[in-house]
PDB file of N, CA and C in Angstrom:
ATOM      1  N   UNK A   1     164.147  64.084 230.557  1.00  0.00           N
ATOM      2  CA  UNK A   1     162.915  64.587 231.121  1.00  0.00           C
ATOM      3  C   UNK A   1     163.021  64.542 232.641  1.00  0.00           C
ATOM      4  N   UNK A   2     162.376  65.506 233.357  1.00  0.00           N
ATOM      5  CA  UNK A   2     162.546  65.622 234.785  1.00  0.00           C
ATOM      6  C   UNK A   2     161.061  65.525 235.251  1.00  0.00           C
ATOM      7  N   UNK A   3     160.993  64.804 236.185  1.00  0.00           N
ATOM      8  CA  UNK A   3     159.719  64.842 237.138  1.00  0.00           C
ATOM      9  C   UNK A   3     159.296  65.715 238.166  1.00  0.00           C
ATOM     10  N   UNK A   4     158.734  66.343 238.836  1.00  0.00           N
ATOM     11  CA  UNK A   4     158.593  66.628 240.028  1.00  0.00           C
ATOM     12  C   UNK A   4     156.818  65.981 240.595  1.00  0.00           C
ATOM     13  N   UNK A   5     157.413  66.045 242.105  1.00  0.00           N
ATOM     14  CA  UNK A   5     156.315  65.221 242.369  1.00  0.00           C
ATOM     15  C   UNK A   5     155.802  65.959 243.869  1.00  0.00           C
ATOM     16  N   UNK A   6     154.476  66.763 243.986  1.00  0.00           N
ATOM     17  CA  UNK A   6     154.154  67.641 245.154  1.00  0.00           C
ATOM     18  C   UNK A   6     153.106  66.921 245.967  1.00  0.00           C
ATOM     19  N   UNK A   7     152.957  67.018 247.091  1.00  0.00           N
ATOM     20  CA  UNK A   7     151.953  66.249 247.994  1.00  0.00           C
ATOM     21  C   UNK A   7     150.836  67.524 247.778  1.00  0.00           C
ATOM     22  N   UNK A   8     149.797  67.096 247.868  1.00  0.00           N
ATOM     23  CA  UNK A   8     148.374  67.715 247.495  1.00  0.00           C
ATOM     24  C   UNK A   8     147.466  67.467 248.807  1.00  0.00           C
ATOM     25  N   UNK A   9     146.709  68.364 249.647  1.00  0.00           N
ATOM     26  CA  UNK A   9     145.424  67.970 250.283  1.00  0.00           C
ATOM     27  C   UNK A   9     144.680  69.424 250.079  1.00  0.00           C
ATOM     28  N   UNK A  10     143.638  68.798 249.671  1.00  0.00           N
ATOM     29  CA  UNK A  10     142.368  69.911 249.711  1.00  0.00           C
ATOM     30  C   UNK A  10     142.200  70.351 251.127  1.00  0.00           C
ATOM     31  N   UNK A  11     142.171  71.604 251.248  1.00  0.00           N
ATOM     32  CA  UNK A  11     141.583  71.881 252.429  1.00  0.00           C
ATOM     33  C   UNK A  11     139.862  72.707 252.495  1.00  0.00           C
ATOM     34  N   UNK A  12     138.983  72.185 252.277  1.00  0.00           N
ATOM     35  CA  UNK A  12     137.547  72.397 252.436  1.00  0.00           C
ATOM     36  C   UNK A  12     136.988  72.306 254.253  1.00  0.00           C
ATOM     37  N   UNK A  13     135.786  72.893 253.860  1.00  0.00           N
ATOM     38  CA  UNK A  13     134.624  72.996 255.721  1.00  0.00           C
ATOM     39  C   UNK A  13     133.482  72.263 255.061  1.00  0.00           C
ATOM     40  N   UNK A  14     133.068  72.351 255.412  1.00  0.00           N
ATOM     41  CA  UNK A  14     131.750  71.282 255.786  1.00  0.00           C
ATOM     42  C   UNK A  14     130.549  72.050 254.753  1.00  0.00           C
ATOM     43  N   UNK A  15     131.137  73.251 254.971  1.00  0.00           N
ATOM     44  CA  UNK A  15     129.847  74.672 253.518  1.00  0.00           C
ATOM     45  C   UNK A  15     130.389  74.798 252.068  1.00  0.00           C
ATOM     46  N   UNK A  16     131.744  73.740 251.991  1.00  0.00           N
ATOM     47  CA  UNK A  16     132.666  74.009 250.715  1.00  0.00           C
ATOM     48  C   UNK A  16     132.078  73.150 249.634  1.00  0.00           C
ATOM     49  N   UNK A  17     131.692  73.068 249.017  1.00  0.00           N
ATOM     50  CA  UNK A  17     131.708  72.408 247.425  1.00  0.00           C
ATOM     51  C   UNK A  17     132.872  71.527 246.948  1.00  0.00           C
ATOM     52  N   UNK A  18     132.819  70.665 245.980  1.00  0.00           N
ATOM     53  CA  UNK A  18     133.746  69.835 245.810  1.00  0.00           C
ATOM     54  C   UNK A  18     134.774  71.564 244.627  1.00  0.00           C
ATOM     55  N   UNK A  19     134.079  72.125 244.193  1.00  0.00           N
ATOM     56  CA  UNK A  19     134.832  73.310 243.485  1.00  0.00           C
ATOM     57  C   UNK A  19     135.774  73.851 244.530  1.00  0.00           C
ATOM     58  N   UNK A  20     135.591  74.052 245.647  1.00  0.00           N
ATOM     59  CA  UNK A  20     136.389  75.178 246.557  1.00  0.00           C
ATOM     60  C   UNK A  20     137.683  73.660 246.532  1.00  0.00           C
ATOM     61  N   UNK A  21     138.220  72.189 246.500  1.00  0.00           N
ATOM     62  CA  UNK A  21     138.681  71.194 246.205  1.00  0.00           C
ATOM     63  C   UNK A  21     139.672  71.914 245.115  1.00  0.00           C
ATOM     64  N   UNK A  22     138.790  71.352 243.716  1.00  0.00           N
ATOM     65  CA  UNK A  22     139.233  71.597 242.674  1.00  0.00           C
ATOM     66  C   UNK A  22     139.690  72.602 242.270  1.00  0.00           C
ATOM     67  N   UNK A  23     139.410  74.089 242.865  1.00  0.00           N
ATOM     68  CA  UNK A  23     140.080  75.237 242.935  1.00  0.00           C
ATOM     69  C   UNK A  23     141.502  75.183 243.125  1.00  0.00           C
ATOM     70  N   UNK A  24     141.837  75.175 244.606  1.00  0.00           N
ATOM     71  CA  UNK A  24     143.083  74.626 245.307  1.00  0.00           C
ATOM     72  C   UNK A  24     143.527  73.649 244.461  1.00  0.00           C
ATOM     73  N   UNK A  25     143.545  72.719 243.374  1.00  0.00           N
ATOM     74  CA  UNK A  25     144.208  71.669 242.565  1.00  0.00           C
ATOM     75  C   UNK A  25     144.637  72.754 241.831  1.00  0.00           C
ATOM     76  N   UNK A  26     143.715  73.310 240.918  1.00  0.00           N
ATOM     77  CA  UNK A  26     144.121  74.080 240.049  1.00  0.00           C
ATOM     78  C   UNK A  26     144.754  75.084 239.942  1.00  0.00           C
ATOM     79  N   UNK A  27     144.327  75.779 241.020  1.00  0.00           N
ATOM     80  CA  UNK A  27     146.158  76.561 241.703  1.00  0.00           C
ATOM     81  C   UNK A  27     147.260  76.224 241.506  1.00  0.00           C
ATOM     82  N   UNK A  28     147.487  75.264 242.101  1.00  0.00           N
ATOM     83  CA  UNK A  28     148.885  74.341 242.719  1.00  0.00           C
ATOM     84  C   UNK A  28     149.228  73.968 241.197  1.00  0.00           C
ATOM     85  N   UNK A  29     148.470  73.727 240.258  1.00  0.00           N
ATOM     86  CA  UNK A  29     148.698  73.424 238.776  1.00  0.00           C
ATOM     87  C   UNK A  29     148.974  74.747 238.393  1.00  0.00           C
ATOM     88  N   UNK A  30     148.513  75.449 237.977  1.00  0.00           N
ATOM     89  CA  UNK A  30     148.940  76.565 237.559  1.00  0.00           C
ATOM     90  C   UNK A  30     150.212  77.190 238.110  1.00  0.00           C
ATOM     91  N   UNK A  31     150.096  77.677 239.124  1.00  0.00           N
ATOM     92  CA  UNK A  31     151.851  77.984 239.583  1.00  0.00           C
ATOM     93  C   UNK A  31     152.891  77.444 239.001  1.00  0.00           C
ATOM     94  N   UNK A  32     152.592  75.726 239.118  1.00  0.00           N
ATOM     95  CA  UNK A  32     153.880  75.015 238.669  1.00  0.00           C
ATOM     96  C   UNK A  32     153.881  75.401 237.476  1.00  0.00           C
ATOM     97  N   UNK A  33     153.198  75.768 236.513  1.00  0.00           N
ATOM     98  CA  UNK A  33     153.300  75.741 235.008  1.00  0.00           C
ATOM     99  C   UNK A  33     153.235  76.780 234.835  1.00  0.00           C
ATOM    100  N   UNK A  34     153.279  77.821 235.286  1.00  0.00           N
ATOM    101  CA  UNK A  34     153.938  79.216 235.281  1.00  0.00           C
ATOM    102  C   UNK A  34     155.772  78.842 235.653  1.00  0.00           C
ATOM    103  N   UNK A  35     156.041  77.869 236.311  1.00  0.00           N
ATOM    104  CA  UNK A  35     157.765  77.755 236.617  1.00  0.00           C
ATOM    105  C   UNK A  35     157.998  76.614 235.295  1.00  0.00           C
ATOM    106  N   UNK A  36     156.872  76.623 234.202  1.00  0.00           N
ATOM    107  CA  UNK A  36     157.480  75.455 232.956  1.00  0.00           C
ATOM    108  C   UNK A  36     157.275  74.189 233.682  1.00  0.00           C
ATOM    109  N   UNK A  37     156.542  73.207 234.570  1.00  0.00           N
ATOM    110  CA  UNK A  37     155.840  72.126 234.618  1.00  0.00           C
ATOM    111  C   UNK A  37     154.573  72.427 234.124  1.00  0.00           C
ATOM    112  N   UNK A  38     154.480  70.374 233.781  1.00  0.00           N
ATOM    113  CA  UNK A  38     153.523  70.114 233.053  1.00  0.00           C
ATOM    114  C   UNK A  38     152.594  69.431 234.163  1.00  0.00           C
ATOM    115  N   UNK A  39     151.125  69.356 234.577  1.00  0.00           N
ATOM    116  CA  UNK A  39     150.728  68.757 234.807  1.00  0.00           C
ATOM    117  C   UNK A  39     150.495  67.033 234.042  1.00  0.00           C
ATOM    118  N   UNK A  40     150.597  66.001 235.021  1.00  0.00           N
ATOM    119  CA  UNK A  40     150.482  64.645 234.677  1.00  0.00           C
ATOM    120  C   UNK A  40     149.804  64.098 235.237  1.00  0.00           C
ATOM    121  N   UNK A  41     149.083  64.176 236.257  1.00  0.00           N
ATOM    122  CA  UNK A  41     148.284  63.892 237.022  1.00  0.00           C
ATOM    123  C   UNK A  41     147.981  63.654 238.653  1.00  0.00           C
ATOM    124  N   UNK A  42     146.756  63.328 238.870  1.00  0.00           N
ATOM    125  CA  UNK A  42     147.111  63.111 240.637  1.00  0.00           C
ATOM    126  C   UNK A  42     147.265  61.615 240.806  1.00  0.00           C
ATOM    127  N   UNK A  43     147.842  60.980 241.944  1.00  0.00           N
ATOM    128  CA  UNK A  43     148.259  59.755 242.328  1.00  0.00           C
ATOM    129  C   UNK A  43     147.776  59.888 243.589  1.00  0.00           C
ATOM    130  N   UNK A  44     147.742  58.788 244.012  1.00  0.00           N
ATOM    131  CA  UNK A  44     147.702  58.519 245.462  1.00  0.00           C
ATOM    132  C   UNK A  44     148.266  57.006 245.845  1.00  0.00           C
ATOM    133  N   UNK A  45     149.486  57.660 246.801  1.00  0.00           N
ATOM    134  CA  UNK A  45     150.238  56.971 247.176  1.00  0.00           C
ATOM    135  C   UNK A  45     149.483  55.853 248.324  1.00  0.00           C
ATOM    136  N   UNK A  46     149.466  54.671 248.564  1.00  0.00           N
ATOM    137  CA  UNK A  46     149.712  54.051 250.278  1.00  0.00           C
ATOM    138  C   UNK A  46     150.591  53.640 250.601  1.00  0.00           C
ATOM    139  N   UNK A  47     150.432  53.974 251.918  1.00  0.00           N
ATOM    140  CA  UNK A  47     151.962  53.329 252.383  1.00  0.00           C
ATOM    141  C   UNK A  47     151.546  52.827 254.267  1.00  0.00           C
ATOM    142  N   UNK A  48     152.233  51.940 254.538  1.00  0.00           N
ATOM    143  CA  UNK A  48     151.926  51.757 256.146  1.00  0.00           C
ATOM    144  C   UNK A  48     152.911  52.493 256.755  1.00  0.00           C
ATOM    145  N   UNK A  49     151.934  52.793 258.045  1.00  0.00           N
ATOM    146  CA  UNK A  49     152.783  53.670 259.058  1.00  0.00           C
ATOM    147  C   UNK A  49     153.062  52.959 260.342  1.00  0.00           C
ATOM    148  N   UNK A  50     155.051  52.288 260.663  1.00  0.00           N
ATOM    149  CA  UNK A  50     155.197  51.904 261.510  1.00  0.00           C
ATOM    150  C   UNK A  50     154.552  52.250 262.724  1.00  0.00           C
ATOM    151  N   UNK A  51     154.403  50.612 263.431  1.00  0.00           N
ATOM    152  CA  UNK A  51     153.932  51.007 265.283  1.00  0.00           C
ATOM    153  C   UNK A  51     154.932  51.526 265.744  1.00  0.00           C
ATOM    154  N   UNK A  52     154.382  52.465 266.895  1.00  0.00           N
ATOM    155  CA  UNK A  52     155.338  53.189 267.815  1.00  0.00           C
ATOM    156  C   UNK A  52     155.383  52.057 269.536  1.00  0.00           C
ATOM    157  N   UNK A  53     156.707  51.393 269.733  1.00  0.00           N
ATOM    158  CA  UNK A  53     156.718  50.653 270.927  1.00  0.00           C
ATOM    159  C   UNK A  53     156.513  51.617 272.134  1.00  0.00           C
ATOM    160  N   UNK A  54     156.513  52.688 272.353  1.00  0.00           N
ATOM    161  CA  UNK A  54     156.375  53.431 273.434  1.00  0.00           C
ATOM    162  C   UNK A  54     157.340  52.975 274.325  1.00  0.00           C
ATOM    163  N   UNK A  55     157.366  53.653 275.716  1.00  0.00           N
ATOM    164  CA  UNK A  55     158.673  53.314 276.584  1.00  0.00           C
ATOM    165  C   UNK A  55     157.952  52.444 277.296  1.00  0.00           C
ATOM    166  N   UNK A  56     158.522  51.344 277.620  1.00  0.00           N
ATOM    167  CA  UNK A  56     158.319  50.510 278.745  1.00  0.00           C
ATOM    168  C   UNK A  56     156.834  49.697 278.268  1.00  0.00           C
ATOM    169  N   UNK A  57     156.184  49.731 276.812  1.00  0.00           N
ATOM    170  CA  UNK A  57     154.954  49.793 276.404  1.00  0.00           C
ATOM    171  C   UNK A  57     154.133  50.435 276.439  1.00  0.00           C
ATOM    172  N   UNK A  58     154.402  51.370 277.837  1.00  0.00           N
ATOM    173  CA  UNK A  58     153.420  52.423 277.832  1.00  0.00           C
ATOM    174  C   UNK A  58     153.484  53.904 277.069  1.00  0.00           C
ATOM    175  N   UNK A  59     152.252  53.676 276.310  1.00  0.00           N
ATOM    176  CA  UNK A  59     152.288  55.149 274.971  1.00  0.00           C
ATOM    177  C   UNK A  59     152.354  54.223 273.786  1.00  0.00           C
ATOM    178  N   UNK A  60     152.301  52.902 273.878  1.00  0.00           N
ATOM    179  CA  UNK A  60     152.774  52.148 272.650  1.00  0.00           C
ATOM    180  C   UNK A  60     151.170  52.725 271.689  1.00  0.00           C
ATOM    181  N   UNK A  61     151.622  52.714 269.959  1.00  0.00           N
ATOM    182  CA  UNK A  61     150.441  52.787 269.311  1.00  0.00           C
ATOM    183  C   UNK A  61     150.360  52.117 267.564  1.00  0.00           C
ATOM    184  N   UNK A  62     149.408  51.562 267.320  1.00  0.00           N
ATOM    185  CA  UNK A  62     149.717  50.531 267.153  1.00  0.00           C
ATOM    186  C   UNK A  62     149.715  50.975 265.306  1.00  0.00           C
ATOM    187  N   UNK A  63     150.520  50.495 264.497  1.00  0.00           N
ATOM    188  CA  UNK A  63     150.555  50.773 263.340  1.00  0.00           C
ATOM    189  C   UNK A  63     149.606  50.984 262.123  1.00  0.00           C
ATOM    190  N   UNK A  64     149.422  51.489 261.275  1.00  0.00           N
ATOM    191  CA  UNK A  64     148.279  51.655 260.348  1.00  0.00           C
ATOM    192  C   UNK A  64     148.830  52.044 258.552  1.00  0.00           C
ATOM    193  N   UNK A  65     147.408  51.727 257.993  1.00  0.00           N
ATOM    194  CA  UNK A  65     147.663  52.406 256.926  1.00  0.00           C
ATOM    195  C   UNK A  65     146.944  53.480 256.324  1.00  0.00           C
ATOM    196  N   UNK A  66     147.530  54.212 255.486  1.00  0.00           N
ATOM    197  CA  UNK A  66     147.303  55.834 255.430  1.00  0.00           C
ATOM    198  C   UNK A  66     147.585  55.822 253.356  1.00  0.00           C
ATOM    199  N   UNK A  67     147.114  56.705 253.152  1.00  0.00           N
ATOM    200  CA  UNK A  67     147.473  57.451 252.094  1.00  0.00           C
ATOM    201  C   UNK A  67     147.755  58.868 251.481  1.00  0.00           C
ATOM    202  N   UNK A  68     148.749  58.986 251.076  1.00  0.00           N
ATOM    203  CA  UNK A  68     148.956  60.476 250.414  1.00  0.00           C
ATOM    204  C   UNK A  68     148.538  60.509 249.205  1.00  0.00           C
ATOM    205  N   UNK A  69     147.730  62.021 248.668  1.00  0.00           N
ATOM    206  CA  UNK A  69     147.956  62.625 247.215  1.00  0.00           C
ATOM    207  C   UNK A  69     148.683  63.110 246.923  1.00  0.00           C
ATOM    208  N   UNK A  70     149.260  62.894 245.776  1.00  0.00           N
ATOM    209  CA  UNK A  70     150.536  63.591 244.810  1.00  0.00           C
ATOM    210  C   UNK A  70     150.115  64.388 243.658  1.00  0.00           C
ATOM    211  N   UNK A  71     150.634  65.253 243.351  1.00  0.00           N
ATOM    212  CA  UNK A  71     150.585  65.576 241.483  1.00  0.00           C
ATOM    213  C   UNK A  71     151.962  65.232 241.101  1.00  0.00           C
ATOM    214  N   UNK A  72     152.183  65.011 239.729  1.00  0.00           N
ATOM    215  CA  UNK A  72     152.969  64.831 239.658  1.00  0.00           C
ATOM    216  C   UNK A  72     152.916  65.913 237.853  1.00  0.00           C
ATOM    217  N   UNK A  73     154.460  66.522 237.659  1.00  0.00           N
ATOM    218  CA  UNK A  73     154.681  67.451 237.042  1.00  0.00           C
ATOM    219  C   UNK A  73     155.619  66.538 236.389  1.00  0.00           C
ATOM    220  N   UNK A  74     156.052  67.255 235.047  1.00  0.00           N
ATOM    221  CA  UNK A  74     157.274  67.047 234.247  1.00  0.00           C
ATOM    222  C   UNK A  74     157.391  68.153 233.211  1.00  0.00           C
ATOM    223  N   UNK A  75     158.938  68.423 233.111  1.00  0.00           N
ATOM    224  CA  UNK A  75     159.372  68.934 232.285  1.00  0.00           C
ATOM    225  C   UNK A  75     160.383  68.643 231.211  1.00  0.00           C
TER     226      UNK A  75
END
């Protein structure tokens, strides 16, 4: 069995509905399963994002944490 695994962000405005969201999911699902993936679900990854020392300190910024969405497919 093979996985594939795609990063996901909704792109909505401020007049969008959580549908204009779920639209764009269901796209990105469909395509793949027009190429024979299966949808498996969405994930969301965290992960921390190294500090940047900047030169000399100056520009330094200071590290954080963040998260990505995934789908993840199999065939």
């Amino acid at each position: 069995m093979k996985y594939l695994v795609v990063p996901f962000k909704a792109s909505i405005t401020q007049n969008d509905s959580g549908n204009t969201a779920a639209n764009q999911l269901q796209t990105l699902i469909n395509q793949h399963a027009e190429q024979g993936w299966e949808y498996v679900r969405l994930e969301s990854i965290v992960t921390t994002v190294a500090p940047e020392n900047g030169c000399f300190g100056f520009g330094a910024k200071p590290g954080y944490t963040t998260s990505v969405e995934v789908v993840v497919f199999k065939q």
